[in-house]
N, C-alpha and C. Protein backbone atom coordinates (compact mmCIF):
# COMPACT_ATOMS: atom_id res chain seq x y z
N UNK A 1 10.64 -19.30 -33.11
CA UNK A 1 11.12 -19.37 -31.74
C UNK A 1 10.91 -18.05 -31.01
N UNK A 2 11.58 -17.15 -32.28
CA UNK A 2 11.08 -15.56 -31.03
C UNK A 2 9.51 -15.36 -30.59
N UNK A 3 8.66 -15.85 -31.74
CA UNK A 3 7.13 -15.68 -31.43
C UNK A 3 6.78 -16.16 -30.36
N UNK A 4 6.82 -17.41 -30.50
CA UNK A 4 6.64 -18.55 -29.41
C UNK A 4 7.31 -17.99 -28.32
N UNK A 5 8.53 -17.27 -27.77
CA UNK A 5 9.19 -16.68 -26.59
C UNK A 5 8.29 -15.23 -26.07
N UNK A 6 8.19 -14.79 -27.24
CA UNK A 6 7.08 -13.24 -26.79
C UNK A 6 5.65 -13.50 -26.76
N UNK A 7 4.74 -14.98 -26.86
CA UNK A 7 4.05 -14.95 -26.41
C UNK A 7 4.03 -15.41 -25.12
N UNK A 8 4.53 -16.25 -24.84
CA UNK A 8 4.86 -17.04 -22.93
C UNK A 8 5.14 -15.89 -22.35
N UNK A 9 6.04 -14.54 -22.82
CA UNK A 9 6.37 -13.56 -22.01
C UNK A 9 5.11 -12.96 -22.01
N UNK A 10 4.30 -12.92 -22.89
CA UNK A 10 2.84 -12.04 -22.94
C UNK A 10 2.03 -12.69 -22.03
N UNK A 11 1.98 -14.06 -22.30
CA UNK A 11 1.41 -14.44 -20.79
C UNK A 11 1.38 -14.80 -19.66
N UNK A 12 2.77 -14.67 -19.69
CA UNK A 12 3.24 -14.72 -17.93
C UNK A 12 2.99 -13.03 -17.19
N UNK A 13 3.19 -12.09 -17.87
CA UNK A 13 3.07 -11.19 -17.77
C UNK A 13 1.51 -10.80 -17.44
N UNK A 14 0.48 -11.34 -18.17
CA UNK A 14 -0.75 -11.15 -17.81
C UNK A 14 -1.08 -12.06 -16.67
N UNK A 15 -0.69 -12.79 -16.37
CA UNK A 15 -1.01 -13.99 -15.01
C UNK A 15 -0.33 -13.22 -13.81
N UNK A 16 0.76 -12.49 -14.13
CA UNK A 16 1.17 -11.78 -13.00
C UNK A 16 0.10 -10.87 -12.50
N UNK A 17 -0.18 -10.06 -13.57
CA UNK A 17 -0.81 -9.02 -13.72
C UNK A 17 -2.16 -9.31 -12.54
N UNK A 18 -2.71 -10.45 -13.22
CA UNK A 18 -4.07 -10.77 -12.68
C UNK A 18 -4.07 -11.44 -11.02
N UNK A 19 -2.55 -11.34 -10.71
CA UNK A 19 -2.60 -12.19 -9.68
C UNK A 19 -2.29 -10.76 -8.24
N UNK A 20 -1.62 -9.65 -8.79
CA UNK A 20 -1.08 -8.67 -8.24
C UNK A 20 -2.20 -7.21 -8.21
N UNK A 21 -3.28 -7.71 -8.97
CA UNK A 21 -4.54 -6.57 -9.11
C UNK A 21 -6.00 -6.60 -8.32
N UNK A 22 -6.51 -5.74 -8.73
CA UNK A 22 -7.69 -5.90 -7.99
C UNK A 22 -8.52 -5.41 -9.12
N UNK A 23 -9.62 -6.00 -9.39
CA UNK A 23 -10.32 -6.23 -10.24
C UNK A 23 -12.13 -5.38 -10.31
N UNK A 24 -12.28 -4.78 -11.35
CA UNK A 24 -13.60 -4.27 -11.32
C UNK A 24 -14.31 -4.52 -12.05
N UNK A 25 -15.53 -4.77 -12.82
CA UNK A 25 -16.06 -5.02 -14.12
C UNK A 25 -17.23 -3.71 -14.51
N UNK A 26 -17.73 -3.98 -15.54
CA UNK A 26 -18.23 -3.32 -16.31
C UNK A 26 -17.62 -1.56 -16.40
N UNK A 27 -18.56 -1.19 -16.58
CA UNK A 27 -18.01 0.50 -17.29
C UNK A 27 -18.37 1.26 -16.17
N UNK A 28 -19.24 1.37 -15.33
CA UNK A 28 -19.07 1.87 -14.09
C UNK A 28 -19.20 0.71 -12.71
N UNK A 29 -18.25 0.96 -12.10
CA UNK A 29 -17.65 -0.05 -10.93
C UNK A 29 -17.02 0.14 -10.05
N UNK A 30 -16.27 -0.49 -8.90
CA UNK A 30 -15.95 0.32 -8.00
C UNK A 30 -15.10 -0.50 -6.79
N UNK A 31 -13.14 -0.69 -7.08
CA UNK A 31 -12.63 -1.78 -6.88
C UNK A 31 -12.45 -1.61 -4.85
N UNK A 32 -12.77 -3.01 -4.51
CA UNK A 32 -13.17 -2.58 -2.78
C UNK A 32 -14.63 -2.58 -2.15
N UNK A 33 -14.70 -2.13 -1.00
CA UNK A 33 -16.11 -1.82 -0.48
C UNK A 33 -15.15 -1.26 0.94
N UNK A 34 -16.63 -1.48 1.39
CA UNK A 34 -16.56 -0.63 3.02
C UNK A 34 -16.40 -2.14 3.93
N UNK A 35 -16.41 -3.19 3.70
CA UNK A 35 -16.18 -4.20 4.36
C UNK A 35 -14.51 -4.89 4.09
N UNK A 36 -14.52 -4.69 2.86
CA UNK A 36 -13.28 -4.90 2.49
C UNK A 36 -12.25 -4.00 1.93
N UNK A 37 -11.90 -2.93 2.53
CA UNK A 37 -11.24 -1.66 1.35
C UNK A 37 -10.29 -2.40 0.70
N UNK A 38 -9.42 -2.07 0.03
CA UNK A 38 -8.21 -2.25 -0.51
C UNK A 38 -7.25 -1.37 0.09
N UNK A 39 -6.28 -2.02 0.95
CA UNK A 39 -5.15 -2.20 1.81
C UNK A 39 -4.56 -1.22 1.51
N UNK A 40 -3.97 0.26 1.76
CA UNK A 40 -2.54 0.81 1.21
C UNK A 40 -1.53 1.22 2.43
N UNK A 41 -0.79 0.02 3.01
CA UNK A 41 0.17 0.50 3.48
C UNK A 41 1.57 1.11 3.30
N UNK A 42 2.14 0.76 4.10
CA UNK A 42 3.51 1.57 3.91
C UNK A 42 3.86 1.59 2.42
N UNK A 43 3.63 0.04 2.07
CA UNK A 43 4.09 -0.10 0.68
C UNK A 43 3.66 1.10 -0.41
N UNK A 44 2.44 1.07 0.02
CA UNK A 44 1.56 2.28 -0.93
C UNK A 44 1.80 3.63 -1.19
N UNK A 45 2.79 4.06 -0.56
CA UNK A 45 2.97 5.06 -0.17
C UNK A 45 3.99 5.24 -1.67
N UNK A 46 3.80 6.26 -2.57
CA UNK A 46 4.54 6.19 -3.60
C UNK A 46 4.92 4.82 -4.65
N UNK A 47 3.85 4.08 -4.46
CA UNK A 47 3.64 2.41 -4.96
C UNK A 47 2.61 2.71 -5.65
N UNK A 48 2.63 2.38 -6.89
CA UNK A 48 1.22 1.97 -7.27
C UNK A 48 0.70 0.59 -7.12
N UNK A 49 -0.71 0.96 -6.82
CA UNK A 49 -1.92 0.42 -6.69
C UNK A 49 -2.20 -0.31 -8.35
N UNK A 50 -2.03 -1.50 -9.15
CA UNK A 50 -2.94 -1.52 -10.23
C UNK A 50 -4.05 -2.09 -10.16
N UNK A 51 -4.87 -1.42 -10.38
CA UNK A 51 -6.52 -1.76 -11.11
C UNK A 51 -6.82 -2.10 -12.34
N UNK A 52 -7.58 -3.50 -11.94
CA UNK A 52 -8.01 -4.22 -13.33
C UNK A 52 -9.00 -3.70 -14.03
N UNK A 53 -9.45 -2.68 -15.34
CA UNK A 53 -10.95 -2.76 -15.09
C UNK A 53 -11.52 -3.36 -16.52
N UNK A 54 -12.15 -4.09 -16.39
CA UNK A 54 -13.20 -4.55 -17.42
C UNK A 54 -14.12 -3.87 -17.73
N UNK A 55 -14.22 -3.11 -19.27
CA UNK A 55 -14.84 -2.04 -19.48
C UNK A 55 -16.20 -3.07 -20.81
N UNK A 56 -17.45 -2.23 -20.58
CA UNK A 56 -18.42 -2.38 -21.42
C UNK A 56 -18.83 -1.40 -22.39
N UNK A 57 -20.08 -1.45 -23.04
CA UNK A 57 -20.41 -0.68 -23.45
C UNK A 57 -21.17 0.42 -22.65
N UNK A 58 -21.01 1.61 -22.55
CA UNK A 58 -20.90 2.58 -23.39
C UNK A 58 -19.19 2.89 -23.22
N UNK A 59 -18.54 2.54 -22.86
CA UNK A 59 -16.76 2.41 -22.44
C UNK A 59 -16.88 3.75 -22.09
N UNK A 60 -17.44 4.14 -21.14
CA UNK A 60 -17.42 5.77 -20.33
C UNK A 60 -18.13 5.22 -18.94
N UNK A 61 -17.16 5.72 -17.75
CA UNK A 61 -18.04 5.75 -16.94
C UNK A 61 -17.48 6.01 -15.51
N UNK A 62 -17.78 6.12 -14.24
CA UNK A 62 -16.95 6.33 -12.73
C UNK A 62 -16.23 5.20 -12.49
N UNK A 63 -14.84 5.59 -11.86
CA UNK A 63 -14.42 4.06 -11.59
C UNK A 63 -14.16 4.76 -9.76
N UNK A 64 -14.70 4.15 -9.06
CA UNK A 64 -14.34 4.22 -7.79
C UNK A 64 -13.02 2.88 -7.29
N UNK A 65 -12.54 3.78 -6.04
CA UNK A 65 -11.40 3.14 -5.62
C UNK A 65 -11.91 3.46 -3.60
N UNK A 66 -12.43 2.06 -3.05
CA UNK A 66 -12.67 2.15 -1.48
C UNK A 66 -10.85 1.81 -1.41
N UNK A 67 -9.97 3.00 -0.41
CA UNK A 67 -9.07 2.09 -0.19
C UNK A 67 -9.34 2.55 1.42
N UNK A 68 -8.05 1.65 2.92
CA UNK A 68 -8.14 2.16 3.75
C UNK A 68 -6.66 2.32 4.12
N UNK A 69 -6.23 3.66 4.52
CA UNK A 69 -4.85 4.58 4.62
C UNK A 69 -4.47 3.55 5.69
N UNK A 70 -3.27 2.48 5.84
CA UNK A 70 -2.72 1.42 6.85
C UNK A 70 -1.24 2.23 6.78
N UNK A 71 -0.85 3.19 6.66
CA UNK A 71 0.46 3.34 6.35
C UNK A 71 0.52 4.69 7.60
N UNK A 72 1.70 4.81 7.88
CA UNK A 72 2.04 5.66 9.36
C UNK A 72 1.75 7.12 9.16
N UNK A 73 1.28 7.76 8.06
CA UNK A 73 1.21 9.27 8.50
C UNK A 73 0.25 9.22 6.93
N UNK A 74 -0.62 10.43 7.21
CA UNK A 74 -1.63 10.73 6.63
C UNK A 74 -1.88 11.10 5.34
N UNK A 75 -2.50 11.10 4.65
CA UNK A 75 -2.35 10.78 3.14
C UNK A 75 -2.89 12.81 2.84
N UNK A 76 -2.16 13.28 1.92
CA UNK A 76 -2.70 15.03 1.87
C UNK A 76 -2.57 14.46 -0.16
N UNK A 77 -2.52 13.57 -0.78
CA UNK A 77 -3.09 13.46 -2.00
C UNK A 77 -3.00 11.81 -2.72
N UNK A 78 -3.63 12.20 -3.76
CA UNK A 78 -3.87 10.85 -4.43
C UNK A 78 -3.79 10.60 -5.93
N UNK A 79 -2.76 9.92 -6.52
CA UNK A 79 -2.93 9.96 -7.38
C UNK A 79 -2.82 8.46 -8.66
N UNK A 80 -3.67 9.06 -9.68
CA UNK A 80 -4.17 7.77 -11.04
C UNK A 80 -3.57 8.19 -11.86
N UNK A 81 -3.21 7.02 -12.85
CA UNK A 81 -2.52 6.82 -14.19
C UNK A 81 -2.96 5.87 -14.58
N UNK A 82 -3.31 6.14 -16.21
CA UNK A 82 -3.90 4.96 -17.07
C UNK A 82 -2.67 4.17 -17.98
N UNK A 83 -2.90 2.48 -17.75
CA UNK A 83 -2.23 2.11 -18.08
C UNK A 83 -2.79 0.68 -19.15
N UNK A 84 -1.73 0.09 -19.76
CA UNK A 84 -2.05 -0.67 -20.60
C UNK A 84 -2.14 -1.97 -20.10
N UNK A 85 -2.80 -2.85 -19.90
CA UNK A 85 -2.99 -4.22 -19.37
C UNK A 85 -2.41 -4.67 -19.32
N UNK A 86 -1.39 -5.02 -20.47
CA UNK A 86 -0.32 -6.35 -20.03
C UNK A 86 1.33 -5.25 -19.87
N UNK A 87 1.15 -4.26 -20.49
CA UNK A 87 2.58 -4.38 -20.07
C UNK A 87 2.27 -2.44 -19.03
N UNK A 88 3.50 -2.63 -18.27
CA UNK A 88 3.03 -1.19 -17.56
C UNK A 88 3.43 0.43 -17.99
N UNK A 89 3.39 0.54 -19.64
CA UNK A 89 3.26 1.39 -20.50
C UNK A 89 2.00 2.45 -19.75
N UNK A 90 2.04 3.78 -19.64
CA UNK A 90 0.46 4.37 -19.74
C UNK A 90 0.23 4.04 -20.94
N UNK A 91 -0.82 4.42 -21.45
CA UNK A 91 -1.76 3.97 -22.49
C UNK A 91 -2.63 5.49 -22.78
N UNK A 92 -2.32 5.71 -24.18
CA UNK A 92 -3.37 7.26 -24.76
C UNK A 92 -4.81 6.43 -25.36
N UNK A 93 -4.97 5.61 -25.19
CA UNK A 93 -6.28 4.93 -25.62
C UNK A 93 -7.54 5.42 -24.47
N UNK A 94 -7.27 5.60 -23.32
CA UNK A 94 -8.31 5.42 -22.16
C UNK A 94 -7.76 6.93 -21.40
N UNK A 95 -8.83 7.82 -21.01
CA UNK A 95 -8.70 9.20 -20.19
C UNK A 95 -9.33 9.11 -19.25
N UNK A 96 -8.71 10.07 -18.28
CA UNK A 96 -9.50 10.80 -17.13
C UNK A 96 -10.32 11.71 -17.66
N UNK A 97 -11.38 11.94 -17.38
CA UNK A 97 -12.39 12.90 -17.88
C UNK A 97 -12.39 13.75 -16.47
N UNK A 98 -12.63 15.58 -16.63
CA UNK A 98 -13.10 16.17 -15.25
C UNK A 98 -13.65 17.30 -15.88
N UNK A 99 -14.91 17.01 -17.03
CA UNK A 99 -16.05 18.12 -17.46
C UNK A 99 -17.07 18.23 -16.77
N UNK A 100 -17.73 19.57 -16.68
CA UNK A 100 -18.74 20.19 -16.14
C UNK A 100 -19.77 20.98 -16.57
N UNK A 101 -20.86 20.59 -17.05
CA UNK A 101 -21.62 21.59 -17.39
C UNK A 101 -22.80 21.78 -16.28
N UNK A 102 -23.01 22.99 -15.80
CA UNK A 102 -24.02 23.17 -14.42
C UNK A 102 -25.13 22.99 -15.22
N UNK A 103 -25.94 21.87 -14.73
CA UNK A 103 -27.46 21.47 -14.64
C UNK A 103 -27.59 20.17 -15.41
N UNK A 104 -26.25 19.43 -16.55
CA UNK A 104 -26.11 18.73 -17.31
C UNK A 104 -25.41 17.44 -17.00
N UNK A 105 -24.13 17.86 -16.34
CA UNK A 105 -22.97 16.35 -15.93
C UNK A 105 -22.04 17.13 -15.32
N UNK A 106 -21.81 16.54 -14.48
CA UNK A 106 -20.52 16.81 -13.85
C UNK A 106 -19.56 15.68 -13.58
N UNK A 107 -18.65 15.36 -14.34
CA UNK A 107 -17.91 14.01 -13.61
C UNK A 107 -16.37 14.98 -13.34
N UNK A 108 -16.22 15.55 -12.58
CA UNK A 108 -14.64 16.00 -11.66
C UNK A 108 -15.05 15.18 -10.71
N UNK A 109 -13.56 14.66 -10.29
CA UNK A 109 -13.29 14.00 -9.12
C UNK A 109 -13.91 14.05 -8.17
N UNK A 110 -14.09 13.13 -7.30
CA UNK A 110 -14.90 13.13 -5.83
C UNK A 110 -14.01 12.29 -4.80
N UNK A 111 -14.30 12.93 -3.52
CA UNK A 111 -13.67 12.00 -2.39
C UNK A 111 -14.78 12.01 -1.51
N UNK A 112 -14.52 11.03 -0.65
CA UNK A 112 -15.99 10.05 0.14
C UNK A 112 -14.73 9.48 0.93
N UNK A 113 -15.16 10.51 2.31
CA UNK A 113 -14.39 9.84 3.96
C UNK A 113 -16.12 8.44 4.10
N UNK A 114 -15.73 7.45 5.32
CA UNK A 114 -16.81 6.58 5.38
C UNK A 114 -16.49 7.27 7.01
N UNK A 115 -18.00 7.16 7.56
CA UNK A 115 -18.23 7.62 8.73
C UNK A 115 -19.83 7.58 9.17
N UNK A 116 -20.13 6.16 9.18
CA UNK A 116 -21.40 5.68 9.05
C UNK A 116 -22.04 6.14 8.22
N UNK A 117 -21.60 6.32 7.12
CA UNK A 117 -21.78 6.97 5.63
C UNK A 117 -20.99 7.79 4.86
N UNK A 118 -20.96 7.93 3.73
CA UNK A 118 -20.34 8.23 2.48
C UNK A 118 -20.42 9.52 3.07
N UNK A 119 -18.90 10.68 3.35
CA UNK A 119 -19.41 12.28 3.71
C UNK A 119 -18.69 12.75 2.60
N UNK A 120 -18.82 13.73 1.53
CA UNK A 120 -18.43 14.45 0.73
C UNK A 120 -17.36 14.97 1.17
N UNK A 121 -15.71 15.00 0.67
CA UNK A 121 -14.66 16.04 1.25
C UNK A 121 -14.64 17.12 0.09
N UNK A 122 -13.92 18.12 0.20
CA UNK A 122 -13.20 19.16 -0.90
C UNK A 122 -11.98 18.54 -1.47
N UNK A 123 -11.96 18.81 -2.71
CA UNK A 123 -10.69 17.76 -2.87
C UNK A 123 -10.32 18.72 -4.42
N UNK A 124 -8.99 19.42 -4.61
CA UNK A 124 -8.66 20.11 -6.06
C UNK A 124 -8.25 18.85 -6.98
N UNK A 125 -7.34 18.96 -7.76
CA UNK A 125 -7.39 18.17 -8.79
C UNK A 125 -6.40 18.82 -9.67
N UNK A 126 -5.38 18.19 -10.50
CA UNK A 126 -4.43 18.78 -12.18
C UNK A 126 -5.50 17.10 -12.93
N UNK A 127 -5.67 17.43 -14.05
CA UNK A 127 -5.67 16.75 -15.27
C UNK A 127 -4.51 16.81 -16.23
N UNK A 128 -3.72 15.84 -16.11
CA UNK A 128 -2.61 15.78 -17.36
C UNK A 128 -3.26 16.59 -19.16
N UNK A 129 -2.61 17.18 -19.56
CA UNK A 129 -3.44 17.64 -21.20
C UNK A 129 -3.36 16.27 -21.89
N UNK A 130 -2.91 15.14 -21.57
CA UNK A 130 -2.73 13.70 -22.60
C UNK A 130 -4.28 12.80 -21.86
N UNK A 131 -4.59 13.26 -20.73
CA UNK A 131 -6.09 12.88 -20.09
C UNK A 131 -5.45 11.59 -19.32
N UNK A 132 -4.15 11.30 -19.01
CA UNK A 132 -3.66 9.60 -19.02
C UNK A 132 -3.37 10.08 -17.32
N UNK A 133 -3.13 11.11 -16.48
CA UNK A 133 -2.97 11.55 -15.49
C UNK A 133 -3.75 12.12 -14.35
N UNK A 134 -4.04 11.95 -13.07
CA UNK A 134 -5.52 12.80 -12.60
C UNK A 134 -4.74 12.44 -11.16
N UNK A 135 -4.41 14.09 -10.56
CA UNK A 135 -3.56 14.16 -9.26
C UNK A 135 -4.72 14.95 -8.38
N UNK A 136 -5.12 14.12 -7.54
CA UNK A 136 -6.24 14.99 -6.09
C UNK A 136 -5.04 15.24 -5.37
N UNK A 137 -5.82 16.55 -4.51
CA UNK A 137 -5.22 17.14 -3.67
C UNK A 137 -6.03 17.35 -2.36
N UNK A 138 -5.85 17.43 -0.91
CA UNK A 138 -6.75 17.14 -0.14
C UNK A 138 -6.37 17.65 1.59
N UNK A 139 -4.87 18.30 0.92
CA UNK A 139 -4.30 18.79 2.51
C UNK A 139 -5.08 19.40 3.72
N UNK A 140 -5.92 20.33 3.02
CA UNK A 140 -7.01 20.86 4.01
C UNK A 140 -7.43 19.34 5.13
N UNK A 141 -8.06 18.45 4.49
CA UNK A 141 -8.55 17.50 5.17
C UNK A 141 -7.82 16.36 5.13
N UNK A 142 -6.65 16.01 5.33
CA UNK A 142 -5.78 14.90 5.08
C UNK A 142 -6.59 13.37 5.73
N UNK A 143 -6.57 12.55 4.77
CA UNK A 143 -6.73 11.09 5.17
C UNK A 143 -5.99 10.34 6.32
N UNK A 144 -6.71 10.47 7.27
CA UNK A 144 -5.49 10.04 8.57
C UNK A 144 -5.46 8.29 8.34
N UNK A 145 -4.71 7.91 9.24
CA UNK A 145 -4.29 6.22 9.16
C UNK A 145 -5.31 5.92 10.14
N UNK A 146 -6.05 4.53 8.99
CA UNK A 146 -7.16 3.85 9.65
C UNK A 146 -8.33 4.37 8.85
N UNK A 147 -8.34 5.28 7.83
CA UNK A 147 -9.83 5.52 7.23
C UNK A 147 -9.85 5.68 6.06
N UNK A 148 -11.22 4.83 6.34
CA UNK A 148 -11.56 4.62 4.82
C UNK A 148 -12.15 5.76 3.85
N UNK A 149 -11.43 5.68 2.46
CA UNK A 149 -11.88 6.43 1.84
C UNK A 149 -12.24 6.46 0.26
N UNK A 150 -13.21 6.68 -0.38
CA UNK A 150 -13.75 6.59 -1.74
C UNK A 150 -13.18 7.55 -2.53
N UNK A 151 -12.24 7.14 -3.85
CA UNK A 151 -11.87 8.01 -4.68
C UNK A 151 -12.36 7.54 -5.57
N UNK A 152 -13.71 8.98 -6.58
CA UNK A 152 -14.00 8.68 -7.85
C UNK A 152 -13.96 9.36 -8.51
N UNK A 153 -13.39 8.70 -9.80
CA UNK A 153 -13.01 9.54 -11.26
C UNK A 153 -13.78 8.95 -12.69
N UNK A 154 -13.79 9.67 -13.43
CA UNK A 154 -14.79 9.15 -14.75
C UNK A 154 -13.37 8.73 -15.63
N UNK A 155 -13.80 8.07 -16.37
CA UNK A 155 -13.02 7.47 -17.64
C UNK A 155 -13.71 7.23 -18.57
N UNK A 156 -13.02 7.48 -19.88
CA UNK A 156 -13.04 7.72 -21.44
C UNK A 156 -12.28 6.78 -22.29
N UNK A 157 -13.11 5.37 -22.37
CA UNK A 157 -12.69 4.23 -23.41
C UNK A 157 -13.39 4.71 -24.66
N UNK A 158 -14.07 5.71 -25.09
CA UNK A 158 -14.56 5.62 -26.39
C UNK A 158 -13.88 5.40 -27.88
N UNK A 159 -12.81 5.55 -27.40
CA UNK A 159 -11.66 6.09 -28.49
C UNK A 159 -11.04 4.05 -29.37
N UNK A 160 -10.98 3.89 -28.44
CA UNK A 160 -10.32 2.22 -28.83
C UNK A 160 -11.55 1.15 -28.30
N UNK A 161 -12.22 0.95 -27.54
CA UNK A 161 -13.64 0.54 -26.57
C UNK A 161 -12.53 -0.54 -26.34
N UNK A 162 -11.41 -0.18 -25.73
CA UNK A 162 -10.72 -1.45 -24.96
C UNK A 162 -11.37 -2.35 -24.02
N UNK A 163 -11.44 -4.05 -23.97
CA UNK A 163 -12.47 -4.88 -22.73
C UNK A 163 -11.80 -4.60 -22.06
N UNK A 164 -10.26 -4.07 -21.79
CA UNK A 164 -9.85 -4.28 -20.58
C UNK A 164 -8.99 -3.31 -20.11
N UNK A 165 -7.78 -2.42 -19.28
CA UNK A 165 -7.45 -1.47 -19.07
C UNK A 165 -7.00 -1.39 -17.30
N UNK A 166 -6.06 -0.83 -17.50
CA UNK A 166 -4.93 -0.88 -16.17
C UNK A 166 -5.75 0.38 -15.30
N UNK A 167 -5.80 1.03 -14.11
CA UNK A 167 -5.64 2.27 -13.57
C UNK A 167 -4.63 2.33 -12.49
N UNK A 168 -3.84 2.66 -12.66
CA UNK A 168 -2.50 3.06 -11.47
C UNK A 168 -2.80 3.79 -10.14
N UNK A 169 -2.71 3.57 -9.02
CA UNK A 169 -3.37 4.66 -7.73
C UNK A 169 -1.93 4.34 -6.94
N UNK A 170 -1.81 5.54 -6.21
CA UNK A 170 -1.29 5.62 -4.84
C UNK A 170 -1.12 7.08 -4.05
N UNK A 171 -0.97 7.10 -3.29
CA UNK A 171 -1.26 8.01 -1.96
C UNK A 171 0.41 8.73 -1.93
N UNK A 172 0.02 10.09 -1.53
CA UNK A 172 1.44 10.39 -0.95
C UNK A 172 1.19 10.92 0.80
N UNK A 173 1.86 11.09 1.44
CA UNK A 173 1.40 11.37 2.96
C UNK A 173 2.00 12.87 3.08
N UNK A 174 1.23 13.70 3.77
CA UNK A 174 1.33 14.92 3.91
C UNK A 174 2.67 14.81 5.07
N UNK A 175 3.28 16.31 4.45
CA UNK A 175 4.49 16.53 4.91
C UNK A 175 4.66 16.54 6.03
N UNK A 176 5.87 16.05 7.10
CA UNK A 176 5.44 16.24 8.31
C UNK A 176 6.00 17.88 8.36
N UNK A 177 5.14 18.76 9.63
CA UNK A 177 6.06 19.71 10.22
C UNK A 177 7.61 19.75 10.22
N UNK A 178 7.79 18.66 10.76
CA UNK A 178 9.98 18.94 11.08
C UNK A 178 10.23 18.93 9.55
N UNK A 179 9.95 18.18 8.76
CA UNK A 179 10.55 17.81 7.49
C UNK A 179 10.55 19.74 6.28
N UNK A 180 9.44 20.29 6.89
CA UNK A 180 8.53 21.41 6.22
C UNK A 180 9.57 22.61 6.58
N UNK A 181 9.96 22.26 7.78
CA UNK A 181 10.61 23.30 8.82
C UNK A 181 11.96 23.52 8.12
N UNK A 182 12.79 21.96 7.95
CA UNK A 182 13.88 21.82 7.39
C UNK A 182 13.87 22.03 5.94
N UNK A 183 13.17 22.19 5.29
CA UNK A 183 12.93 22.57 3.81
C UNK A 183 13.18 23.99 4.10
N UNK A 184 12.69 24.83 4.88
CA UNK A 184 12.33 26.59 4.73
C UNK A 184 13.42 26.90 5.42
N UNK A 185 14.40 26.20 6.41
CA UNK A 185 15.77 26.43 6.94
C UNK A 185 16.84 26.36 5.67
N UNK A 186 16.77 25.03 5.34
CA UNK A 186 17.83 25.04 3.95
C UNK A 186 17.42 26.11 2.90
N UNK A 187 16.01 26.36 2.85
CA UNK A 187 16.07 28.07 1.77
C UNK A 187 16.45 28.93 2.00
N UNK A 188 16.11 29.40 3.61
CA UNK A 188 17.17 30.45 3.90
C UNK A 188 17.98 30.34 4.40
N UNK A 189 19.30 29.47 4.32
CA UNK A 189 20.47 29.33 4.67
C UNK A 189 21.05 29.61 3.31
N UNK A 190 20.02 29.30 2.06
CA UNK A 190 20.71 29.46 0.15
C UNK A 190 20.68 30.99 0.12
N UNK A 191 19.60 30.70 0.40
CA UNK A 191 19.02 32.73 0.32
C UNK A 191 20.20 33.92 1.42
N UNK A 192 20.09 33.16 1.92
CA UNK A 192 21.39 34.42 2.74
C UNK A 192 22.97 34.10 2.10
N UNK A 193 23.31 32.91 1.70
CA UNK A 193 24.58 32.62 1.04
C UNK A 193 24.59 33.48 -0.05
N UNK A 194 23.71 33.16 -0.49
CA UNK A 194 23.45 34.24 -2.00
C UNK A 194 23.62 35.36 -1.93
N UNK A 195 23.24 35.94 -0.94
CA UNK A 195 23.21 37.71 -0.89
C UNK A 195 24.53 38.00 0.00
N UNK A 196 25.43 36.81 0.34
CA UNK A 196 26.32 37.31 1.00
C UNK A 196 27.25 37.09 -0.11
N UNK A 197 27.12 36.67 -0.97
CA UNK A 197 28.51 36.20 -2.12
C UNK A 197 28.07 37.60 -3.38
């Protein structure tokens, strides 16, 4: 009876899954386009995004993400987490990769504004040390609302060659001014309490 109960939960859980995702295939792919981005509004905003991806052989490769910023104030980063397919565990089976050797490979992160073509932004980057984490950063050029934009990162199935594999995305929106203002007021309102006690 318990088997029979934890498998119906295993597959209700994957029917959700497949019904609430957006889907990519093979080992390099790329969930969206420029006709259709993938939506991140308000909801998105500190929401993850899950991505389906169906991985092949060589289980290494770019996974692009077209999304377009629908949410009220401008996106200054972005961030992925690898996760396990059916349940929403991360997963140490599958990495972010961001190696470089000049003249050989480079897969670090990339961002791509669309503007009657793909334009290269500057964009920094943390890599988690578990590889299951990959945070862009992008304040210089913040993603305003209404544009589309390409986030790509490499991934590392070699380890398990999982067919299948979660990626987690969502956006945070750059700080407003008043909010920035009121942060550096409440420090020095601590900072002078302090030196007055």
């Amino acid at each position: 009876m318990k088997k029979a109960l934890r498998l119906g939960t295993a597959i209700l859980v994957s029917i959700i899954i497949s019904l609430f995702t957006q889907n990519v295939f093979a080992h390099d792919g790329t969930w969206g386009s420029t006709g259709d981005p993938c939506a991140i509004d308000g909801f998105g905003i500190d929401y993850e995004l899950d991505l389906l991806h169906n991985d092949e052989d060589p289980w290494k490769g770019w996974a692009g993400l077209i999304a377009v910023n629908w949410c009220g104030d401008d996106w200054g980063d972005f961030h992925f987490r690898m996760k396990d397919i059916c349940f929403p565990y991360y997963t140490s089976d599958v990495d972010f990769v961001d190696d470089y050797v000049e003249g050989e490979y480079d897969y670090r992160p990339q961002l791509f504004i669309w503007d009657s073509g793909w334009v290269q932004q500057t964009v920094t980057w943390t890599l988690a040390s578990d590889g299951e984490t990959l945070d862009l950063f992008f304040y210089n050029n913040p993603i305003e609302q209404g544009t589309i934009a390409l986030f790509k990162v490499y991934t590392d199935n070699t380890y398990r060659n999982a067919s299948w594999f979660t990626v987690g995305g969502y956006a945070t929106p750059v700080p407003e001014p008043a909010t920035v203002a009121l942060l550096g007021l409440g420090a020095l309102g601590l900072l002078r309490r302090k030196r007055a006690a």
